[in-house]
N, C-alpha and C. Protein backbone atom coordinates (compact mmCIF):
# COMPACT_ATOMS: atom_id res chain seq x y z
N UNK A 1 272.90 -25.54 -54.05
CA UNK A 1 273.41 -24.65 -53.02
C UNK A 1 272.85 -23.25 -53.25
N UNK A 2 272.45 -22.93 -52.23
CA UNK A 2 272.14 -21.17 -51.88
C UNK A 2 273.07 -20.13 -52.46
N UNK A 3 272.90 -19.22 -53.44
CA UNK A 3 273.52 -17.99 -53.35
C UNK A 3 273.03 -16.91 -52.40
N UNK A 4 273.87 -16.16 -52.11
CA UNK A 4 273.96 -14.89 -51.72
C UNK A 4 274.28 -13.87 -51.91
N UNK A 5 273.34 -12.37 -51.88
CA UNK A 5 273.48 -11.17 -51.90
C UNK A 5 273.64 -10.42 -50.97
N UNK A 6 274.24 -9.36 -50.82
CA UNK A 6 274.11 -8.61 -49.60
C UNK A 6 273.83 -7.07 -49.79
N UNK A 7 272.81 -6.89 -49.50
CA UNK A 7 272.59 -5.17 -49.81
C UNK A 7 273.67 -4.46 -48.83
N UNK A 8 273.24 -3.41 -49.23
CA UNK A 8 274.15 -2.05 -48.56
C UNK A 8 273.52 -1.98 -47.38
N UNK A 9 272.76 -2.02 -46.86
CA UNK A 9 272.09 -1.48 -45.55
C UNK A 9 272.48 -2.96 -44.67
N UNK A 10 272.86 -4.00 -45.35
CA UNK A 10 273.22 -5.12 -44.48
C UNK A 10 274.66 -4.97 -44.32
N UNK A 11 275.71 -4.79 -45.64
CA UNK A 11 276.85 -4.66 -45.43
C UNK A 11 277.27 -3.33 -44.24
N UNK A 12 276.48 -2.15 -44.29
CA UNK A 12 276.70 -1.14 -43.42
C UNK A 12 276.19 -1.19 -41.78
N UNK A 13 275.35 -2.24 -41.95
CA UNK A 13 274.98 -2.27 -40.28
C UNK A 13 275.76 -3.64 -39.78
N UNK A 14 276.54 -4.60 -40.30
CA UNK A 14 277.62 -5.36 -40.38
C UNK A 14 278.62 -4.60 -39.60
N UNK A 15 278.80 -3.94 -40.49
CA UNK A 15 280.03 -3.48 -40.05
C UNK A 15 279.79 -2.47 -38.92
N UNK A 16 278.86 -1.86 -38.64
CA UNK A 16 278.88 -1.00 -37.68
C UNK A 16 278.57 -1.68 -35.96
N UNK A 17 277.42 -2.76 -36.61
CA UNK A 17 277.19 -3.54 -35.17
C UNK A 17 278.07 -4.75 -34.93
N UNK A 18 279.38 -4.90 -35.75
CA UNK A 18 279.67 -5.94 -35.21
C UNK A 18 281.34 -6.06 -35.29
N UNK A 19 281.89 -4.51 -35.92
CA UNK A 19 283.09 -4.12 -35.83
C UNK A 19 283.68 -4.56 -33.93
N UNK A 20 285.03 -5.45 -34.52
CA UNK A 20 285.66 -5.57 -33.09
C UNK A 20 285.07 -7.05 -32.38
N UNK A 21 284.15 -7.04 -33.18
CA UNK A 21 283.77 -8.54 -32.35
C UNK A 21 283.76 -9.52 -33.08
N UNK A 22 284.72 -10.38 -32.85
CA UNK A 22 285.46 -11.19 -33.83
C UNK A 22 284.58 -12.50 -33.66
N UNK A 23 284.02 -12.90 -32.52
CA UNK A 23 283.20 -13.70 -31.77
C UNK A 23 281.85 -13.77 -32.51
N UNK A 24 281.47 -13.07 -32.39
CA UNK A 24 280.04 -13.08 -33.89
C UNK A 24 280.39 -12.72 -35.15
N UNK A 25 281.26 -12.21 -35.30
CA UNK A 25 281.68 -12.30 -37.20
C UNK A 25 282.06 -13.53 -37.42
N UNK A 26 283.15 -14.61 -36.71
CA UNK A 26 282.80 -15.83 -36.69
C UNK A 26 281.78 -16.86 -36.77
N UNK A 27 280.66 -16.62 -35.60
CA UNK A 27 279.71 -17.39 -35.30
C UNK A 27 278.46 -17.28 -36.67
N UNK A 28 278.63 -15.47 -37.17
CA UNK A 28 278.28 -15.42 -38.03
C UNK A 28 278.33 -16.39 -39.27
N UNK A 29 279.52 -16.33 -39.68
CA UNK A 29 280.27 -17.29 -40.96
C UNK A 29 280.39 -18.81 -41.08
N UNK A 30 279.46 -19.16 -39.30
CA UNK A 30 279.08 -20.57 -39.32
C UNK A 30 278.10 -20.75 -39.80
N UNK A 31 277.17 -19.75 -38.89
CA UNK A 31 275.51 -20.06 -39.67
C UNK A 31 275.42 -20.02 -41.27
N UNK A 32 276.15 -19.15 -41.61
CA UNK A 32 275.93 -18.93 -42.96
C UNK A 32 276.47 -20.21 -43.75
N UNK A 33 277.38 -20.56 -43.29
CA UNK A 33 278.01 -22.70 -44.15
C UNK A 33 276.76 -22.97 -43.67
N UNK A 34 275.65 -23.30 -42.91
CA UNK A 34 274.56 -23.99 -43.11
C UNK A 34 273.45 -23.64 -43.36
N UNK A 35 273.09 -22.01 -43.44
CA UNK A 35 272.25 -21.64 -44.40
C UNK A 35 272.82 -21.93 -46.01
N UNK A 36 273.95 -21.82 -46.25
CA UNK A 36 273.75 -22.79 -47.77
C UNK A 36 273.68 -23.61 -47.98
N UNK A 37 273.81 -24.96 -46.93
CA UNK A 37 273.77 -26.18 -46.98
C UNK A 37 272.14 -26.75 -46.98
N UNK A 38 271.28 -25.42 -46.05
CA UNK A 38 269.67 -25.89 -45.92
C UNK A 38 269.28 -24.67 -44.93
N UNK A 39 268.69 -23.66 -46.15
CA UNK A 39 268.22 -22.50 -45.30
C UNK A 39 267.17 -23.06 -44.14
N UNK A 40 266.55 -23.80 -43.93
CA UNK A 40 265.81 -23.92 -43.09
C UNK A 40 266.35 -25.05 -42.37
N UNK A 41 267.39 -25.50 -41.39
CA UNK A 41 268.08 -26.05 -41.11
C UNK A 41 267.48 -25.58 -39.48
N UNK A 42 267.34 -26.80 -38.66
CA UNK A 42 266.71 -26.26 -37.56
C UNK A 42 267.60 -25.85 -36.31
N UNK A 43 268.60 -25.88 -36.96
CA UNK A 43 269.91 -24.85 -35.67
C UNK A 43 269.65 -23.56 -35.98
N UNK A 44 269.10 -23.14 -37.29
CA UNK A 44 269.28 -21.79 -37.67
C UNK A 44 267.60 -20.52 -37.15
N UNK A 45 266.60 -22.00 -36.75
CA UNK A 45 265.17 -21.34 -36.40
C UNK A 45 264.33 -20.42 -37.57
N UNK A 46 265.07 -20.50 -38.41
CA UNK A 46 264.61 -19.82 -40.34
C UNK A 46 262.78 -19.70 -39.70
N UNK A 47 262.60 -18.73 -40.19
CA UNK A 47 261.25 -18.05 -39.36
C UNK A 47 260.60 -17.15 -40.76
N UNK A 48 259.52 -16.79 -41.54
CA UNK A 48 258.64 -15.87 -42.14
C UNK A 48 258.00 -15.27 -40.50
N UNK A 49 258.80 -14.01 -41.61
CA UNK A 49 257.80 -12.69 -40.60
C UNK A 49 256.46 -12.20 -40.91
N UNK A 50 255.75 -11.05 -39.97
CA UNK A 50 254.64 -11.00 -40.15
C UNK A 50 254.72 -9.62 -40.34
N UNK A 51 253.46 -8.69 -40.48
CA UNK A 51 253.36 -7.39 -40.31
C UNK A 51 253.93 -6.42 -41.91
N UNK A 52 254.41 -5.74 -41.29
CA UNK A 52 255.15 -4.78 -42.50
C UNK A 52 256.28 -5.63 -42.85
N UNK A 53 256.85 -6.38 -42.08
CA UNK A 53 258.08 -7.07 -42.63
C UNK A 53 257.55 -8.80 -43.26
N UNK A 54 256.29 -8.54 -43.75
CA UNK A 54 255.63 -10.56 -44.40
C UNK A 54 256.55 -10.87 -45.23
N UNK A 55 256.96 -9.98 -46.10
CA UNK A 55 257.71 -10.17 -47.54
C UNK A 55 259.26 -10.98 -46.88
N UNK A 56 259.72 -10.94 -45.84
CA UNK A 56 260.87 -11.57 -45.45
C UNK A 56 261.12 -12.35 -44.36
N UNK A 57 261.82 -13.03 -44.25
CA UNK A 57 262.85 -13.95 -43.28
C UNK A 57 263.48 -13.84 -42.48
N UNK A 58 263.83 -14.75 -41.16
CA UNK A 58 265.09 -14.54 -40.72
C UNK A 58 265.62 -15.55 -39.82
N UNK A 59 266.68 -15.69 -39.91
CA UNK A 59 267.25 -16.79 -38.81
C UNK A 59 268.12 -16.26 -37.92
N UNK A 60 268.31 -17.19 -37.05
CA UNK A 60 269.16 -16.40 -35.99
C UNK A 60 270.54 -17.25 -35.72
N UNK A 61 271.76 -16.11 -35.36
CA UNK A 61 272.66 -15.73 -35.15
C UNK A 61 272.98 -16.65 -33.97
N UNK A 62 272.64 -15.64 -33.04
CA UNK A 62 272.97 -16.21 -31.48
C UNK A 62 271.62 -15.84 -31.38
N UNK A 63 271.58 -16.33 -29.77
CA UNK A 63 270.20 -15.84 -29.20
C UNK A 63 269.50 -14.52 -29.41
N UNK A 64 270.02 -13.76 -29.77
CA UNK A 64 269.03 -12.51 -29.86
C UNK A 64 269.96 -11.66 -31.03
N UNK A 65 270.88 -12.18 -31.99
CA UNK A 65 271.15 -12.06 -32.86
C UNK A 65 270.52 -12.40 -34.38
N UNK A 66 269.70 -11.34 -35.21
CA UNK A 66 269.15 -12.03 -36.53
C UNK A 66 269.83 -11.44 -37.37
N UNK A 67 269.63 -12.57 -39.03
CA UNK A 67 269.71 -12.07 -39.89
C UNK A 67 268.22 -12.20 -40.76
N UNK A 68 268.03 -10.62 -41.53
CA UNK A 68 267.06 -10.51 -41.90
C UNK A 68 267.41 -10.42 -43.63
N UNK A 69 266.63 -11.69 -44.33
CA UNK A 69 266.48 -11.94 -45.62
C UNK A 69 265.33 -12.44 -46.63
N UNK A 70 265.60 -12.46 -47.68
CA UNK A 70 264.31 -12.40 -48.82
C UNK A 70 265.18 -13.18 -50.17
N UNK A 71 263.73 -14.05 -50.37
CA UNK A 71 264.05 -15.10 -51.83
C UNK A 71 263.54 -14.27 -52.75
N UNK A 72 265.34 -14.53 -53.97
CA UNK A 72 264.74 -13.76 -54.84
C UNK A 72 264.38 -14.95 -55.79
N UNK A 73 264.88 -16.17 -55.74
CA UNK A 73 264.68 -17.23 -56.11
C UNK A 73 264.59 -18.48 -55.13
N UNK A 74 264.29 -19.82 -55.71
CA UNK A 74 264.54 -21.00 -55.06
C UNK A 74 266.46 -21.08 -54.27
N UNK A 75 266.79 -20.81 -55.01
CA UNK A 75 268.47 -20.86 -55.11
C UNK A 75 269.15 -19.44 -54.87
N UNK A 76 268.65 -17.86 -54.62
CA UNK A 76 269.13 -17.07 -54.55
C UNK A 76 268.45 -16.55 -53.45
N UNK A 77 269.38 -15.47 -52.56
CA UNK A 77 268.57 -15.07 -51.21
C UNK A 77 269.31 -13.18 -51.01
N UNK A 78 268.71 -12.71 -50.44
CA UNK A 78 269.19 -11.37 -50.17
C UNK A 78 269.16 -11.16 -48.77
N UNK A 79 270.42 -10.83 -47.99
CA UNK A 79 270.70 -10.56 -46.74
C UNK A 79 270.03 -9.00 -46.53
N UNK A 80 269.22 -8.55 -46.01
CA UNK A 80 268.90 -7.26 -45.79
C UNK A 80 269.45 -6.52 -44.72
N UNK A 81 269.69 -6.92 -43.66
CA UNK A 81 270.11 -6.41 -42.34
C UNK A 81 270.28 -7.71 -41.33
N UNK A 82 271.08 -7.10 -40.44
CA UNK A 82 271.38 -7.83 -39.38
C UNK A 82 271.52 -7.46 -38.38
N UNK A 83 271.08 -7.89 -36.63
CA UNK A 83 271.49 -6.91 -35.51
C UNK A 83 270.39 -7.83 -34.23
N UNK A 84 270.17 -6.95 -33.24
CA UNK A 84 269.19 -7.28 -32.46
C UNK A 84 268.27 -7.64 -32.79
N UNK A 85 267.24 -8.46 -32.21
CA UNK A 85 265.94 -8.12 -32.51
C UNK A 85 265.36 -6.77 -32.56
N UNK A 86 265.60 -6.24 -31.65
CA UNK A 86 264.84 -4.85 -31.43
C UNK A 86 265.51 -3.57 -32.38
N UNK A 87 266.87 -4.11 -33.35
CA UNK A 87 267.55 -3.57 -34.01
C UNK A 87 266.65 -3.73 -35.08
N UNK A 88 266.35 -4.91 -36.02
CA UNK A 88 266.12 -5.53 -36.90
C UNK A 88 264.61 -5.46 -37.49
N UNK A 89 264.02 -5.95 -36.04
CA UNK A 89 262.40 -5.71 -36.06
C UNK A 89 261.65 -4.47 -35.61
């Protein structure tokens, strides 16, 4: 099973983009039971980025909801941010 980290810049844009909406802090806390079950799980669309962001990951939320993350191991992962696309990327 997957561990998880969560930096500060993920815990702070958490809470800022998604305070009050109980509806994706939920939907959130689904994806995440099956990103530990199989980060690349094909409900989740688990994607390597390109550009300035190669070094990381991301799967998605809802439709235009990501979370953006990085292996620090086989078994360990770091949540970096989360939000729009156009938030995120």
């Amino acid at each position: 099973m997957i561990e998880i980290a969560f930096s500060p810049a993920f815990e702070r844009n958490f809470r800022r983009r998604f305070k009050g909406r109980t509806y994706l802090q939920a939907r959130l806390w689904q994806r995440v039971e099956i990103f530990l079950e199989n980060p690349f799980d094909s409900r989740l669309r688990t994607h390597k980025l390109t550009g300035s962001l190669k070094e990381l990951w991301s799967f998605s939320v809802e439709y235009d909801i990501r979370v953006v993350f990085y292996f620090v191991t086989d078994e360990k992962v770091v949540f970096v941010d989360i939000g729009t696309h156009d938030e995120v990327y």
